[in-house]
N, C-alpha and C. Protein backbone atom coordinates (compact mmCIF):
# COMPACT_ATOMS: atom_id res chain seq x y z
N UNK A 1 137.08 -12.23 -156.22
CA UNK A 1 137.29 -11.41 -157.42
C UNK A 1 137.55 -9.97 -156.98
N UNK A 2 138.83 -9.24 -157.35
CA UNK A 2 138.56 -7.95 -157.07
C UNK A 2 137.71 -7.09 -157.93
N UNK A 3 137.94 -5.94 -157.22
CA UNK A 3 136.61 -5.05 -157.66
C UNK A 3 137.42 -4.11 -158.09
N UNK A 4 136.59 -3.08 -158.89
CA UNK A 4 137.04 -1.97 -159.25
C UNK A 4 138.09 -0.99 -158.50
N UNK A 5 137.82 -0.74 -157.71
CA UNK A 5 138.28 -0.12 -156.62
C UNK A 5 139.88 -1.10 -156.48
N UNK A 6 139.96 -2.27 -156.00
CA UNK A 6 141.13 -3.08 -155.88
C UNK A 6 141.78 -2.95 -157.36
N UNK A 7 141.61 -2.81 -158.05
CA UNK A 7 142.30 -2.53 -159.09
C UNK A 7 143.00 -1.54 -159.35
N UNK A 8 141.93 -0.51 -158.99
CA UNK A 8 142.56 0.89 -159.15
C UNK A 8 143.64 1.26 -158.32
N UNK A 9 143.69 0.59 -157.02
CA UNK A 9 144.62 1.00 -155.98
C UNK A 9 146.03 0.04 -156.60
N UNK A 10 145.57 -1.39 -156.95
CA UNK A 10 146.78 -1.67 -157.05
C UNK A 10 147.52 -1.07 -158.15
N UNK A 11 146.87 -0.35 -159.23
CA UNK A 11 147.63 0.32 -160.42
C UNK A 11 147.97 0.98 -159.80
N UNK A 12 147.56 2.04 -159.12
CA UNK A 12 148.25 3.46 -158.87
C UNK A 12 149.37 3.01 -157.68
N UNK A 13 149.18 2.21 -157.02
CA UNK A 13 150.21 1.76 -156.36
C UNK A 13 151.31 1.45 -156.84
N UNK A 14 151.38 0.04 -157.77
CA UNK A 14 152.55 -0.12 -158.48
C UNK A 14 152.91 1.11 -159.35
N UNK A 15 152.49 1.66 -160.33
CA UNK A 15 153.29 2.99 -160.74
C UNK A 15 153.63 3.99 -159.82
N UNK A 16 153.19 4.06 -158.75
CA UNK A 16 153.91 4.85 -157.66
C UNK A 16 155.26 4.28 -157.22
N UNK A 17 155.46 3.16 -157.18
CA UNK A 17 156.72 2.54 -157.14
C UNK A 17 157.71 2.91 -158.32
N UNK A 18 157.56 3.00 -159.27
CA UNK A 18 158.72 3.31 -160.09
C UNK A 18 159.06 4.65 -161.02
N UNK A 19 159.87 4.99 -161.48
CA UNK A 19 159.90 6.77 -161.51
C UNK A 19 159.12 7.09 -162.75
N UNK A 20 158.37 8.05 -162.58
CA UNK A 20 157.83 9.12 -162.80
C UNK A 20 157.56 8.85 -164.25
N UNK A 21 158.70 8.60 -165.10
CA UNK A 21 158.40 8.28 -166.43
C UNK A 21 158.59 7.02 -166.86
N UNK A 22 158.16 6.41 -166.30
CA UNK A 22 158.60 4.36 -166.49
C UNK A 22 156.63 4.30 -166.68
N UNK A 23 156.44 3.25 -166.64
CA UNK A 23 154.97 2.62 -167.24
C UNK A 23 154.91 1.01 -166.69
N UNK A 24 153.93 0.91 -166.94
CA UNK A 24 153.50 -0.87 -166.77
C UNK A 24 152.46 -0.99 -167.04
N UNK A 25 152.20 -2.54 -168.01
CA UNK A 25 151.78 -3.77 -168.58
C UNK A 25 150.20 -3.86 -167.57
N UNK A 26 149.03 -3.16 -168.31
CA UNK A 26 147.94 -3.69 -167.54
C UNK A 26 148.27 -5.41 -166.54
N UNK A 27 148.29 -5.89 -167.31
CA UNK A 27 149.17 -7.58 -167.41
C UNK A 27 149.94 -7.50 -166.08
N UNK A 28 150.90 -6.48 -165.07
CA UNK A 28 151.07 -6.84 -164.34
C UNK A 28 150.11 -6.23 -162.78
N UNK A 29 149.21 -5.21 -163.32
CA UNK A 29 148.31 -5.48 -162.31
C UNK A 29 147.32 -6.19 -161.76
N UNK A 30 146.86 -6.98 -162.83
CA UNK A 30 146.16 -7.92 -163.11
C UNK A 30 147.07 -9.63 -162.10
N UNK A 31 148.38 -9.35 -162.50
CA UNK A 31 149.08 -10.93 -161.95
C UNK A 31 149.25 -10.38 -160.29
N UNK A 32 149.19 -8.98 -160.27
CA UNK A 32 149.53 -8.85 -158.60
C UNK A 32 148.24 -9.44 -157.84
N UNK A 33 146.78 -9.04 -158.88
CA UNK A 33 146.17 -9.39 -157.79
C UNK A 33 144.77 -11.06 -157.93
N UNK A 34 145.97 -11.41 -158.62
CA UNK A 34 144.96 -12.96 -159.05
C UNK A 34 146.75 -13.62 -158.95
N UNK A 35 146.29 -15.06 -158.55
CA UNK A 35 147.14 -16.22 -157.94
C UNK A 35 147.62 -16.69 -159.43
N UNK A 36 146.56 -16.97 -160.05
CA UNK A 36 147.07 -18.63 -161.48
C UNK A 36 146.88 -17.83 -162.70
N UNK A 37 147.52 -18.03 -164.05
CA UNK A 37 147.01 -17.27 -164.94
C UNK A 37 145.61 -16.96 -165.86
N UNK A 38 144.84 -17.90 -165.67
CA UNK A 38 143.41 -18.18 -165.64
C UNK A 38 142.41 -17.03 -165.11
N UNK A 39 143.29 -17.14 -163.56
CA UNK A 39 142.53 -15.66 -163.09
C UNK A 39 143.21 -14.77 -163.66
N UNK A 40 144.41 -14.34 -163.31
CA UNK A 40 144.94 -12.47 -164.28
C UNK A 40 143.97 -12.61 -165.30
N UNK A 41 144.09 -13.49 -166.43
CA UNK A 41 143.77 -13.26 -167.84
C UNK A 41 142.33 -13.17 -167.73
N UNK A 42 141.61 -13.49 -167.03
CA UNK A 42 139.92 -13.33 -167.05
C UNK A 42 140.17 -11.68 -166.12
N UNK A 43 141.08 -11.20 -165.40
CA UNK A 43 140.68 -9.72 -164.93
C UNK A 43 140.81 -8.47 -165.95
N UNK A 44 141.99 -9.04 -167.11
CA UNK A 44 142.47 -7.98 -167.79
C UNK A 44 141.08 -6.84 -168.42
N UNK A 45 140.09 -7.72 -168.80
CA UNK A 45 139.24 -6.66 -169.28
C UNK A 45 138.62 -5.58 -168.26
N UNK A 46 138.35 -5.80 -167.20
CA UNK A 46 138.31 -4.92 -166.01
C UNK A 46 139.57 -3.80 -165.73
N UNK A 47 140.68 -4.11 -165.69
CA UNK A 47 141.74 -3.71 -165.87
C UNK A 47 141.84 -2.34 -166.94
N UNK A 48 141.58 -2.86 -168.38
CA UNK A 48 141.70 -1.91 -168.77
C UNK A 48 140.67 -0.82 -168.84
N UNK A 49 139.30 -1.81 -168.05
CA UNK A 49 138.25 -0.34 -168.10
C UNK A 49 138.67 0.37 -167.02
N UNK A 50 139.35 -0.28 -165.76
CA UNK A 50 139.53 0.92 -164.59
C UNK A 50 140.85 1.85 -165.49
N UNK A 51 141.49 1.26 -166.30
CA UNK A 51 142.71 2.10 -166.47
C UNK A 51 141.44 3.38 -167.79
N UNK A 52 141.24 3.11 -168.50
CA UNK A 52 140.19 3.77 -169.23
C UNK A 52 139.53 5.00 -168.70
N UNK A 53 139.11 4.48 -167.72
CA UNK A 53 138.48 5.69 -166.31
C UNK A 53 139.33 6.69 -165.78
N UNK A 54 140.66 6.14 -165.33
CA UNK A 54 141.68 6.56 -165.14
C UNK A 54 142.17 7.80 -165.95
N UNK A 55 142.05 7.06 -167.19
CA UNK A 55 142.94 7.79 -168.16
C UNK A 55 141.99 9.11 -168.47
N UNK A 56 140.54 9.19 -168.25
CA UNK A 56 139.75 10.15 -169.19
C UNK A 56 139.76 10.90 -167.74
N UNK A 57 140.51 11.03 -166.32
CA UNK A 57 140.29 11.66 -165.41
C UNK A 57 141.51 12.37 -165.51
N UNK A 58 142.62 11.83 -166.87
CA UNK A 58 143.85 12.77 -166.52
C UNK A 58 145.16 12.17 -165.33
N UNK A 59 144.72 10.99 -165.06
CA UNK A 59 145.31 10.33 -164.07
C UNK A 59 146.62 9.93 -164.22
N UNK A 60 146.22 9.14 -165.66
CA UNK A 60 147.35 7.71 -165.85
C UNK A 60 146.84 8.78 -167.53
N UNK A 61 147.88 7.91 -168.20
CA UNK A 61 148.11 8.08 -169.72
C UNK A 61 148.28 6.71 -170.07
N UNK A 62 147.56 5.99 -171.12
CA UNK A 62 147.71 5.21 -171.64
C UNK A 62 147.97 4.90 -173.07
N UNK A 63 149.44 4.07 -173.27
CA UNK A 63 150.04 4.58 -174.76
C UNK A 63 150.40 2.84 -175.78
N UNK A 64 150.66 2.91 -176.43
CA UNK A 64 150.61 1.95 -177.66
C UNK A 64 152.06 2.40 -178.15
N UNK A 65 153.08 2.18 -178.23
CA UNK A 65 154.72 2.22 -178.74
C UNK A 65 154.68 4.00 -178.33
N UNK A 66 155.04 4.95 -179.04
CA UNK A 66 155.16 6.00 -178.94
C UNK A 66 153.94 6.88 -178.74
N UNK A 67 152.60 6.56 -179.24
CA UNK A 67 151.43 6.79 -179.49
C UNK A 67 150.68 6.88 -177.77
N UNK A 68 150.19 8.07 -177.59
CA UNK A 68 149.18 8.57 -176.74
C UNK A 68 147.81 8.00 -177.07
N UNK A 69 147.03 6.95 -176.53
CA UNK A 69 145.38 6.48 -176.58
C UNK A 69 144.41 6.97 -176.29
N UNK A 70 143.82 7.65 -176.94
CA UNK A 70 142.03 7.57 -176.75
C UNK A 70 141.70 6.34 -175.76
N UNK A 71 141.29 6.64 -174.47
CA UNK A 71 140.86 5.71 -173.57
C UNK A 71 139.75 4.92 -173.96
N UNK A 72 139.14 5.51 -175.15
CA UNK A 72 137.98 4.31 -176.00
C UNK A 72 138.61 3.46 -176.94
N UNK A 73 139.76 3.87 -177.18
CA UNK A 73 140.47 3.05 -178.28
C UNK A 73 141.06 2.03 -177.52
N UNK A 74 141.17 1.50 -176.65
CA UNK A 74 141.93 0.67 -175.95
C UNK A 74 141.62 -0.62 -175.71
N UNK A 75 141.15 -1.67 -176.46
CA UNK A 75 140.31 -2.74 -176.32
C UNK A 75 141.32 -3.68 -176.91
N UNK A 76 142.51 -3.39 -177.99
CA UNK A 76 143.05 -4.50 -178.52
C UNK A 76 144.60 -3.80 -178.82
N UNK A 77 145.50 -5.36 -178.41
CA UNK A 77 147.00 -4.62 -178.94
C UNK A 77 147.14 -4.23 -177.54
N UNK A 78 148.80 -4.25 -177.69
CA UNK A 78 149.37 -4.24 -176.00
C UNK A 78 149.61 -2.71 -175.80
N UNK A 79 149.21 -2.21 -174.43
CA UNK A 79 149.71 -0.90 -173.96
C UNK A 79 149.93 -0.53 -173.09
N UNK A 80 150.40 0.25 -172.73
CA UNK A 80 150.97 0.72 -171.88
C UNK A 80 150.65 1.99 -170.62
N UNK A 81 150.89 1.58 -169.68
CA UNK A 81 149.98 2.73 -168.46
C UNK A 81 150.98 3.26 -167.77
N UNK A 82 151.30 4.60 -167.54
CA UNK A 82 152.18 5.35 -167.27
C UNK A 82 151.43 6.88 -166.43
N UNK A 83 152.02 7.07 -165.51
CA UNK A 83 151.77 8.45 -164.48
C UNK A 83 151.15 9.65 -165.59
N UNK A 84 149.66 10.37 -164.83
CA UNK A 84 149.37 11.24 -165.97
C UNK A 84 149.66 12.56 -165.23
N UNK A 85 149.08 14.02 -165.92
CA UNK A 85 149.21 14.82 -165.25
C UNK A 85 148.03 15.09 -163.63
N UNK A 86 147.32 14.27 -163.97
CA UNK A 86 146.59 14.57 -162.55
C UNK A 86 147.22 12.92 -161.33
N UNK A 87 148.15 12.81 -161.26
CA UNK A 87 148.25 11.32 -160.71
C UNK A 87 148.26 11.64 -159.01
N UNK A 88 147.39 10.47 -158.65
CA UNK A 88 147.82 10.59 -157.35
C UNK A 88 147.46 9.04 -156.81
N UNK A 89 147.99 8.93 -155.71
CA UNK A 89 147.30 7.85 -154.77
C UNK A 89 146.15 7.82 -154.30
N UNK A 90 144.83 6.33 -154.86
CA UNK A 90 144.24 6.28 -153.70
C UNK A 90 144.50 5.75 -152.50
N UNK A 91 143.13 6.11 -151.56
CA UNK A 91 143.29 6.10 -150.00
C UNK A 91 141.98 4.62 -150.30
């Protein structure tokens, strides 16, 4: 099972891959780092608490169609995780 930490790296990793104002699908950090869909779908709630953490550090921004999230509001309904003003890579 990954851990917090493995999560966090693989988010900030994959959005480091694509530019600056593009985003991605909790949903695909979750499939990078579980094999069958059984596992992704049992990580997503972890997922969105590391992205949650993330988001209240200024990191990542997490959004709902046009709409900016309250990182407590984020429990239901699809959204979206995108580069914040504090973003960086972890080590």
């Amino acid at each position: 099972m990954p851990t917090n930490r493995d999560i966090e790296n693989c988010l900030l990793e994959l959005l480091s891959r694509r530019a600056e104002s593009s985003s991605i699908c909790p949903s695909d950090v979750a499939r990078t780092l579980a094999e069958d869909e059984a596992a992704w779908r049992a990580l997503m709630p972890s997922v969105r608490r590391v992205a949650a953490s993330l988001a209240r550090e200024g990191c990542i921004v997490i959004t709902q169609g046009d709409v900016t999230l309250d990182p407590s509001s984020i429990d239901q309904g699809p959204i979206r995780l995108q580069r914040g003003e504090k973003f960086r890579i972890s080590k």
